[in-house]
C-alpha atoms as a PDB file:
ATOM      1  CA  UNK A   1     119.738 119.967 138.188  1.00  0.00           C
ATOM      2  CA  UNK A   2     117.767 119.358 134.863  1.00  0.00           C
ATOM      3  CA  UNK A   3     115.028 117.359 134.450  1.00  0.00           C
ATOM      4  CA  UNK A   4     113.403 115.490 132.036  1.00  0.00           C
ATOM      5  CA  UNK A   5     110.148 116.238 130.292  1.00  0.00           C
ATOM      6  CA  UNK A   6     107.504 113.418 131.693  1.00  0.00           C
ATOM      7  CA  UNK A   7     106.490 111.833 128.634  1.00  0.00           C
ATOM      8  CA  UNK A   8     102.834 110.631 129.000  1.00  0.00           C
ATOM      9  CA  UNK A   9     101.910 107.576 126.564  1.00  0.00           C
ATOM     10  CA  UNK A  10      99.342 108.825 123.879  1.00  0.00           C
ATOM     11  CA  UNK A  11      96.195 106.770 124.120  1.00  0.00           C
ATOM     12  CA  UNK A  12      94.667 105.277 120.912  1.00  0.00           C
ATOM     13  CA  UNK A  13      91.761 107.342 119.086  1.00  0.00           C
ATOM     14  CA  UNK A  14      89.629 104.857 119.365  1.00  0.00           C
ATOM     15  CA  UNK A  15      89.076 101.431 120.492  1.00  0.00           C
ATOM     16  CA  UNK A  16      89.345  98.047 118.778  1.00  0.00           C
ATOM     17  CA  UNK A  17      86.166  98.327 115.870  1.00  0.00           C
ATOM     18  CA  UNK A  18      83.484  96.010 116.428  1.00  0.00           C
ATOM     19  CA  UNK A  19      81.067  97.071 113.958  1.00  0.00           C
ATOM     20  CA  UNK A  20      81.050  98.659 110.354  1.00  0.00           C
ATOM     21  CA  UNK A  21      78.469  99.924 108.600  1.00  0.00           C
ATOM     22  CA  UNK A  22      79.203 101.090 104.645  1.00  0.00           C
ATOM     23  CA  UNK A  23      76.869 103.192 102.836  1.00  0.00           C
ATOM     24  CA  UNK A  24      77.192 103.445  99.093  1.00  0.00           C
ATOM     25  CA  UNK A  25      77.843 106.972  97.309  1.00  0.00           C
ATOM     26  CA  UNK A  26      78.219 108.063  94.024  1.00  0.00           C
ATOM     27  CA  UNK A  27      81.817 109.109  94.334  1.00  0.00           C
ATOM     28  CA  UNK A  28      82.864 108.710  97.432  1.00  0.00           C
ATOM     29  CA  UNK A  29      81.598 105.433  99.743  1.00  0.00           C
ATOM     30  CA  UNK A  30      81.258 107.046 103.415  1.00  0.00           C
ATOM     31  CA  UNK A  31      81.499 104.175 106.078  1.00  0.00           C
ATOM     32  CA  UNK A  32      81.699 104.669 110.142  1.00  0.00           C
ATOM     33  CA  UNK A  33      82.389 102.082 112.741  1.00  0.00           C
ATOM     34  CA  UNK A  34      81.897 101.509 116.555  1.00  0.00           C
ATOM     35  CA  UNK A  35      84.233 100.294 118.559  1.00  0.00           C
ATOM     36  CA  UNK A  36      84.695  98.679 122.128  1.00  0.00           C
ATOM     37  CA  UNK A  37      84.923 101.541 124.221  1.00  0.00           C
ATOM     38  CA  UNK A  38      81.696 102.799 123.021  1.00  0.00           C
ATOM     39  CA  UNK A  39      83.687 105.570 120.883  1.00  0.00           C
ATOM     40  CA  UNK A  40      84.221 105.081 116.921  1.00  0.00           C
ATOM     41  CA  UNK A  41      85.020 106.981 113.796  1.00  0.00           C
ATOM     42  CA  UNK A  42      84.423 107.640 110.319  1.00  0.00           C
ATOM     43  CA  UNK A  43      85.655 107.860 106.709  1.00  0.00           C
ATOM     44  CA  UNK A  44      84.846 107.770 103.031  1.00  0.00           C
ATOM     45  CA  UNK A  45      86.697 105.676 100.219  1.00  0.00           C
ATOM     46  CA  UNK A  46      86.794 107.885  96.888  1.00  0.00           C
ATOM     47  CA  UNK A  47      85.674 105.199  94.590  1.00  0.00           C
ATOM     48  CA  UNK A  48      83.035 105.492  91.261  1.00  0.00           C
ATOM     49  CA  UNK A  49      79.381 104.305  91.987  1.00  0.00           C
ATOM     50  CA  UNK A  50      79.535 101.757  90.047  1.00  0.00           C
ATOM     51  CA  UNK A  51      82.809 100.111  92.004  1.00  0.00           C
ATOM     52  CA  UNK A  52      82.687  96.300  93.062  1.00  0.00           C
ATOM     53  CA  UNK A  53      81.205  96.319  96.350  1.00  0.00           C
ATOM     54  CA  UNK A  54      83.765  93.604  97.676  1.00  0.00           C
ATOM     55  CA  UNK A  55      86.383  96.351  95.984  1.00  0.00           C
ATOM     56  CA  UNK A  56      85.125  99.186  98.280  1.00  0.00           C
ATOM     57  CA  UNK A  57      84.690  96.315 101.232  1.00  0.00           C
ATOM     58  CA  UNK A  58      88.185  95.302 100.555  1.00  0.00           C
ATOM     59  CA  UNK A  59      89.433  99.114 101.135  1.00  0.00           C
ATOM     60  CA  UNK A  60      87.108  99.784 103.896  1.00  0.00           C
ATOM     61  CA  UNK A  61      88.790  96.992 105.798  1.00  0.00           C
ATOM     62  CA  UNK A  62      92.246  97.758 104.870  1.00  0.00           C
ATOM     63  CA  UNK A  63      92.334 100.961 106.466  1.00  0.00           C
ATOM     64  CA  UNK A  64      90.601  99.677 109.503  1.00  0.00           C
ATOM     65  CA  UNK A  65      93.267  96.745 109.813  1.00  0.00           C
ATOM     66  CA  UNK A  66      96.084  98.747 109.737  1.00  0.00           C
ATOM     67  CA  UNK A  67      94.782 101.150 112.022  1.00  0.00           C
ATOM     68  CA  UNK A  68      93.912  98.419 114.386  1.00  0.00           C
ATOM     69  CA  UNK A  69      97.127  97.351 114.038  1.00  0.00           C
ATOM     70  CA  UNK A  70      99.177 100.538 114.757  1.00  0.00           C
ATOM     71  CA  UNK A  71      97.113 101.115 117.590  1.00  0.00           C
ATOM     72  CA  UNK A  72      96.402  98.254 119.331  1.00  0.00           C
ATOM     73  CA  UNK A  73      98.509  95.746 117.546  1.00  0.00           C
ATOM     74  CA  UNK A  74      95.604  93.100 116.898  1.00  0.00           C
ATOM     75  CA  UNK A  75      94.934  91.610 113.698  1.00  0.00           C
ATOM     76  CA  UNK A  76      91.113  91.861 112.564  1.00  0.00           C
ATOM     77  CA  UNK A  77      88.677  90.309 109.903  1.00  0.00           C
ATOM     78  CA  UNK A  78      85.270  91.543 108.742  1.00  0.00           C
ATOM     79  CA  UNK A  79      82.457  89.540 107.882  1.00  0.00           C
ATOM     80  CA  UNK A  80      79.667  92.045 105.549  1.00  0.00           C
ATOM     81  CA  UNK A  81      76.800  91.006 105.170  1.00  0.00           C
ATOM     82  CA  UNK A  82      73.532  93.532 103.527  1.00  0.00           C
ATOM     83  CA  UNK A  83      71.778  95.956 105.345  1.00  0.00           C
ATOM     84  CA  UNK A  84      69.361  97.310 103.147  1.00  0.00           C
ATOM     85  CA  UNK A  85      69.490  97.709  99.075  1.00  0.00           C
ATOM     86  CA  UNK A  86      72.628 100.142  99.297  1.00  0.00           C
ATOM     87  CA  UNK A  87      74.131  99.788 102.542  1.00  0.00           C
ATOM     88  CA  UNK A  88      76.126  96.903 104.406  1.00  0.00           C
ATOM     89  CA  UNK A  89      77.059  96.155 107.955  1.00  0.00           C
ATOM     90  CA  UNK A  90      80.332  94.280 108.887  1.00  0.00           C
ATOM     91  CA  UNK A  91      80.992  92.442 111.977  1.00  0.00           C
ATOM     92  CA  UNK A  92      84.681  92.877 112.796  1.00  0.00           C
ATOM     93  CA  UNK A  93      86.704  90.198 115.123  1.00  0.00           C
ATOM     94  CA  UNK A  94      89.865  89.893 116.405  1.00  0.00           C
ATOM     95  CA  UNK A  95      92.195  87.152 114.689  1.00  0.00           C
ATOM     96  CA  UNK A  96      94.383  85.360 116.709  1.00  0.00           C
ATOM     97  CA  UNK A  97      98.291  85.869 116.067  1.00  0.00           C
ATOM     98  CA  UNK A  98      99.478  83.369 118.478  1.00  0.00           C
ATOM     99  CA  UNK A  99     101.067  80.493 116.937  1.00  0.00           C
ATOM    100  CA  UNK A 100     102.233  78.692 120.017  1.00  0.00           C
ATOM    101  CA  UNK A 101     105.427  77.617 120.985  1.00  0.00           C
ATOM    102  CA  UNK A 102     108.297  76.488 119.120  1.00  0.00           C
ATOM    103  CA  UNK A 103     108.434  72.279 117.850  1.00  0.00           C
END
């Protein structure tokens, strides 16, 4: 008789991010975030220094939304506000993606 391989069901890298903190850089913006389960991550966005911050917020919170939603399926928003002179901290919440029943 053959089996079948037990498939186990991967678990996400990281939890839903509740917290971002962006640092600026001369070429490259590195940024790292905390999530619910007390774990987290990092990255940098290859950008010029003198980039838009909103431009380098925008990307910042694209590839956390679409990570978020690949892994968890939940739709987030980020609201930045300063830290100091050159860094910025951004509260992320979940959206809600219910839009009720039917008329």
């Amino acid at each position: 008789m053959v089996r079948r391989r037990e498939t186990r069901k991967e678990r996400a890298p990281f939890g839903v991010p509740r917290e971002v903190v962006l640092l600026s850089g001369r070429d490259v913006w590195p940024y790292t975030f905390i999530a619910d389960d007390s774990g987290g991550g990092c990255g940098k966005v290859a950008m010029p220094a003198d980039a838009a911050i909103e431009d380098v917020q925008a990307a910042v919170f694209t590839r956390l939304a679409d990570l978020t939603r690949t892994f968890h399926g939940v739709e987030i928003g980020i609201v930045w506000s300063p830290l100091t002179p050159d860094s910025w901290v951004g509260r992320v919440g979940s959206l809600s993606t219910d839009v009720g029943p039917p008329p």
